[in-house]
N, C-alpha and C. Protein backbone atom coordinates (compact mmCIF):
# COMPACT_ATOMS: atom_id res chain seq x y z
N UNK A 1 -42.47 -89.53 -59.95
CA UNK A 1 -43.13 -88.43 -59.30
C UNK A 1 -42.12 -87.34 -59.00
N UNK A 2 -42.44 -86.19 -59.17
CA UNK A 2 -41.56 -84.68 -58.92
C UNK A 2 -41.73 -84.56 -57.64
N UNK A 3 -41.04 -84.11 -56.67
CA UNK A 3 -40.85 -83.67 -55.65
C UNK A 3 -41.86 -82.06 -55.57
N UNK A 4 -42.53 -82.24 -54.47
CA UNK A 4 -43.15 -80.91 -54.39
C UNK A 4 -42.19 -79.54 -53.71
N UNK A 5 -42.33 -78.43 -54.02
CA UNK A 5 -41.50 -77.42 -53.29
C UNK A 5 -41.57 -77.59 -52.48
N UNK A 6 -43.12 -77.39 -51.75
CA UNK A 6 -43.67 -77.57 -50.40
C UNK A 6 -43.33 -79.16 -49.63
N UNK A 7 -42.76 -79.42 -48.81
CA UNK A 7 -42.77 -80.08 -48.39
C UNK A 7 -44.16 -80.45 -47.66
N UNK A 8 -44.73 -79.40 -46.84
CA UNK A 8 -45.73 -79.79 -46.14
C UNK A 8 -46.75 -80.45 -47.05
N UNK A 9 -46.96 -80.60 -48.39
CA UNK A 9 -47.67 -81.03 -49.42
C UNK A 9 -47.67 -82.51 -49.42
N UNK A 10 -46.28 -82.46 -49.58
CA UNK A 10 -45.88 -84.14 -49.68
C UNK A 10 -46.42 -85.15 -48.49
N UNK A 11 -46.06 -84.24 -47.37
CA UNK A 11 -46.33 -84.94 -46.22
C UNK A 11 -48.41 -84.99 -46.03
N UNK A 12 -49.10 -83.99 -46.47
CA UNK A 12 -49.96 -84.41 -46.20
C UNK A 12 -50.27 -85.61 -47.08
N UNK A 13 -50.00 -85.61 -48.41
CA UNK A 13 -50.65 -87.02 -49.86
C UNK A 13 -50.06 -88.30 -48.60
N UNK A 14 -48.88 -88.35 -48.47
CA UNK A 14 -48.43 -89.18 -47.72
C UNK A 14 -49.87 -89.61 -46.17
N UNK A 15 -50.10 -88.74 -45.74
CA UNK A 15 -50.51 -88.81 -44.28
C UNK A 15 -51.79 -89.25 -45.15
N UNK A 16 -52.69 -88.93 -46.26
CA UNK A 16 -53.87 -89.33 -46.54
C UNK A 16 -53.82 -90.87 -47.02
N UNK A 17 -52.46 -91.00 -47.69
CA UNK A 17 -52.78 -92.40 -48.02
C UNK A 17 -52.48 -93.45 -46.30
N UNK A 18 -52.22 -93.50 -46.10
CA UNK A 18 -52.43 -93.98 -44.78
C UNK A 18 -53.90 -94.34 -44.09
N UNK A 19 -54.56 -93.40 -43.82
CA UNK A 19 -55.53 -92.81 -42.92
C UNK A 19 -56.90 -93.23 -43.86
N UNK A 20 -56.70 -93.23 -45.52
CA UNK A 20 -58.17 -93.83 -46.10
C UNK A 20 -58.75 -95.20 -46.07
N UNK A 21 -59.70 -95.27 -44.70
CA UNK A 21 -59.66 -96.90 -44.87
C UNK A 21 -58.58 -97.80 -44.88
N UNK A 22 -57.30 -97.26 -44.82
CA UNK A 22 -56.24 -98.36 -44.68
C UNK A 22 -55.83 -99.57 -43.43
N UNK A 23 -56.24 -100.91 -44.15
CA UNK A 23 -55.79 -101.23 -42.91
C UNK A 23 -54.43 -102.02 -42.84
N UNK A 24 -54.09 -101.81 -44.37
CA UNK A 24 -52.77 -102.67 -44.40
C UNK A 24 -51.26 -101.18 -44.04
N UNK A 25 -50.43 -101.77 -43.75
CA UNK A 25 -49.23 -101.30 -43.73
C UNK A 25 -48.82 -100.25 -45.27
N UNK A 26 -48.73 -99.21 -45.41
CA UNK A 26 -47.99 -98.32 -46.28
C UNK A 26 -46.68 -97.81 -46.57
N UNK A 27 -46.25 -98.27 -47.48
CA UNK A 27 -44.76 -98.20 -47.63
C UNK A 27 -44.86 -96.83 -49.14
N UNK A 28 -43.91 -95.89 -48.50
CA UNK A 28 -43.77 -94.89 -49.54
C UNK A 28 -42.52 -94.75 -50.04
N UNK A 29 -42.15 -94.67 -51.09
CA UNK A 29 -40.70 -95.17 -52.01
C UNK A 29 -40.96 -93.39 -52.56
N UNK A 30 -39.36 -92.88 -51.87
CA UNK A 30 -39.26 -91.75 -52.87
C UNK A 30 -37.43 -91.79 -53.46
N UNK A 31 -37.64 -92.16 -54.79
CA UNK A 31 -36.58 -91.96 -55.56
C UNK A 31 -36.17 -90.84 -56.44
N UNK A 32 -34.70 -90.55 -56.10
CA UNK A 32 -34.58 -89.45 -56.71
C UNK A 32 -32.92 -89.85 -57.30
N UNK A 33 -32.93 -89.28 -58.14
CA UNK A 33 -31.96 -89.04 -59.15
C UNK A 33 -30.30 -88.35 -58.85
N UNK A 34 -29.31 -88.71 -58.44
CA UNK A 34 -28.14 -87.63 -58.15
C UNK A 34 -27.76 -86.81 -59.22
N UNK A 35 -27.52 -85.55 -58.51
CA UNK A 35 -27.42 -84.46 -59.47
C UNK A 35 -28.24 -83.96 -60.48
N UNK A 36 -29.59 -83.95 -59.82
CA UNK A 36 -30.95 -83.36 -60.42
C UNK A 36 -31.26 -82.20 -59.39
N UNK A 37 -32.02 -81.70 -60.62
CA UNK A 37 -33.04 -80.12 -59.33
C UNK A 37 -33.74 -81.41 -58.43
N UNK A 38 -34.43 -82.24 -58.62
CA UNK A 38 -35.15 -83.09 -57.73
C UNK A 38 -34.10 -83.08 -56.31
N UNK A 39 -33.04 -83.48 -56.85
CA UNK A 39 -31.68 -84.06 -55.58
C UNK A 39 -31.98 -82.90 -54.71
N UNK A 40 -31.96 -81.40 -55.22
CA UNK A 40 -32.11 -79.88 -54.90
C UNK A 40 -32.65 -79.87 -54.05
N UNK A 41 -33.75 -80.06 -54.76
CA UNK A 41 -35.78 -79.71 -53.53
C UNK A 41 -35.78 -80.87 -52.60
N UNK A 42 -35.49 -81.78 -52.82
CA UNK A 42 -35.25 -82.65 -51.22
C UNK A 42 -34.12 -82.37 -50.04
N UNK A 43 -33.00 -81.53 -50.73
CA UNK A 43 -32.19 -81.11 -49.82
C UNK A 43 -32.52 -79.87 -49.41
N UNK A 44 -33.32 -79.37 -50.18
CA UNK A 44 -34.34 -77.88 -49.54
C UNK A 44 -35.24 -78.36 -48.76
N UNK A 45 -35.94 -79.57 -49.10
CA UNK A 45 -37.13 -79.54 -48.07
C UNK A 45 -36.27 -79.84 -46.48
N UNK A 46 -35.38 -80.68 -46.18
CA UNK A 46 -34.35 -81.37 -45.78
C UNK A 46 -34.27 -79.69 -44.67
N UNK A 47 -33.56 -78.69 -45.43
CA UNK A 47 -33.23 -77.51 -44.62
C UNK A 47 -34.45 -76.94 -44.36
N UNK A 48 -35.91 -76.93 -44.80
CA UNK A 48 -36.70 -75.91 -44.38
C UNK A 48 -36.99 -76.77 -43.17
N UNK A 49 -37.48 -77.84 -43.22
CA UNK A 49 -37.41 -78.95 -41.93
C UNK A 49 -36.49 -78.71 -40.87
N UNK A 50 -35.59 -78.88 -40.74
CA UNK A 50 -34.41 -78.22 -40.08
C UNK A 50 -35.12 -77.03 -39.23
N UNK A 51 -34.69 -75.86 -40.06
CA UNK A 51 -35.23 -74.89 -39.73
C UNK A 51 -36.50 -74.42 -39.08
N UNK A 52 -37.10 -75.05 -39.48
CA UNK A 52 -38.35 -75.10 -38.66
C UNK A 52 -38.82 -75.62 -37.53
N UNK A 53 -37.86 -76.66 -36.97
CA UNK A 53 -37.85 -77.47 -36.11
C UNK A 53 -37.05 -76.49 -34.88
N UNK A 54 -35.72 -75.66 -35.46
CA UNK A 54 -34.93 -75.36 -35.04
C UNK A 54 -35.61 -73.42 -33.72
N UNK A 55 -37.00 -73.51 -34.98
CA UNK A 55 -37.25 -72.18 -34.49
C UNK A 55 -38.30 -72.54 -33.60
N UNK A 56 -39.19 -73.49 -33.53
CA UNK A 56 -40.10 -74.28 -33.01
C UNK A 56 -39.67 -75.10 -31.65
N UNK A 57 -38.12 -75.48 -31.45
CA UNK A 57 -37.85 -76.21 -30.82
C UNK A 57 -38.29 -76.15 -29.33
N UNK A 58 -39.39 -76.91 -28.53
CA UNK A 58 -39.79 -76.39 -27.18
C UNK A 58 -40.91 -75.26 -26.90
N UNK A 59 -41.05 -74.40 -27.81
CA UNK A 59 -42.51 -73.74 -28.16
C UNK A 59 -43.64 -74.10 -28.07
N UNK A 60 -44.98 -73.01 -27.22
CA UNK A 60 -46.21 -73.98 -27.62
C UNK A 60 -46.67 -72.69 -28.32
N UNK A 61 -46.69 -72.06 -29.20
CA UNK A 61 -47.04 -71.12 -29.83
C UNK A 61 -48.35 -70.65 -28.96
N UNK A 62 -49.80 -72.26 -29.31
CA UNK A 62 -50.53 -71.72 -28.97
C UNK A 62 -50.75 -70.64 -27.37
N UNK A 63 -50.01 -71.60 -26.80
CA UNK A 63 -50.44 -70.94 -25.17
C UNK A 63 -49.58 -69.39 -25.59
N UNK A 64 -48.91 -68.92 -26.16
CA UNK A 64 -48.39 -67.64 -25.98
C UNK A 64 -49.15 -66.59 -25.99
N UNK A 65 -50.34 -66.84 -27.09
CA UNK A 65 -51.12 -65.39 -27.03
C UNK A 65 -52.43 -65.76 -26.36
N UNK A 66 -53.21 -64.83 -26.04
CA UNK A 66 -54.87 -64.85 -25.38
C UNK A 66 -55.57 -65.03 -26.56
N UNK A 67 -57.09 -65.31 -26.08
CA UNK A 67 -57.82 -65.46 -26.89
C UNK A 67 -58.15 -64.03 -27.09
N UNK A 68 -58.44 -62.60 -26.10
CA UNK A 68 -58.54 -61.98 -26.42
C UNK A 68 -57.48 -60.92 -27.42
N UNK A 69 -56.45 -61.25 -27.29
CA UNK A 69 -55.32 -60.52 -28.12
C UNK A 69 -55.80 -61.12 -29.45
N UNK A 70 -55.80 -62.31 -29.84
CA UNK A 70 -55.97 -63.13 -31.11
C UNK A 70 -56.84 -62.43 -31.83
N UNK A 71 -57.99 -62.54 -30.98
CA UNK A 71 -59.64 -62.09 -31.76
C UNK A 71 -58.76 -60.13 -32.01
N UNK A 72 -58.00 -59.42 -31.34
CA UNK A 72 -58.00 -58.01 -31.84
C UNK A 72 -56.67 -58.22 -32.77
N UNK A 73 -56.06 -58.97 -32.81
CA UNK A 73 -55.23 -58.92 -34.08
C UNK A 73 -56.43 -59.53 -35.46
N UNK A 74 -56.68 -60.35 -35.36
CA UNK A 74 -57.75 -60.62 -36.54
C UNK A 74 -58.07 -59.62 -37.17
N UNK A 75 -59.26 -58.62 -36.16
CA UNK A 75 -60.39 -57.37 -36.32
C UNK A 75 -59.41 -56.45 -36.68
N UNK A 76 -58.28 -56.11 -36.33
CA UNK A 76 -57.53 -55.01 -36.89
C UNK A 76 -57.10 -55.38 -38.09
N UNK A 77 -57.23 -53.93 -38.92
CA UNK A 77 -56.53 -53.60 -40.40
C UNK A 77 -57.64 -52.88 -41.09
């Protein structure tokens, strides 16, 4: 299997096999190759993770804005 760019991709196939009717235990095997683009995009997904965590860290996004600000950013443009 190729590594997806998206990480968030991977993680959902992952989160579905779990969650269908499963009631046994799921074990996910990801092998990759040294010194492949594969090796690459896992050490990319690796930093966007990072990063994302890093900008996120302690944030509740949601509570920051109103419901009324939300609904006039939408309606505008």
């Amino acid at each position: 299997m190729d590594p997806w760019w998206n990480p968030a991709g991977e993680d959902q196939a992952s989160d579905r096999a779990h969650r269908i009717g499963q009631k046994r235990p799921v074990t996910i095997y990801r092998l990759v190759a040294q010194h492949t683009i594969e090796e690459k995009i896992v050490v990319h997904h690796h930093q966007k993770r990072d990063l994302a965590d890093s900008l996120l860290d302690g944030t509740d996004m949601s509570g920051k804005i109103s419901t009324d600000d939300l609904i006039k950013l939408m309606s505008e443009g």
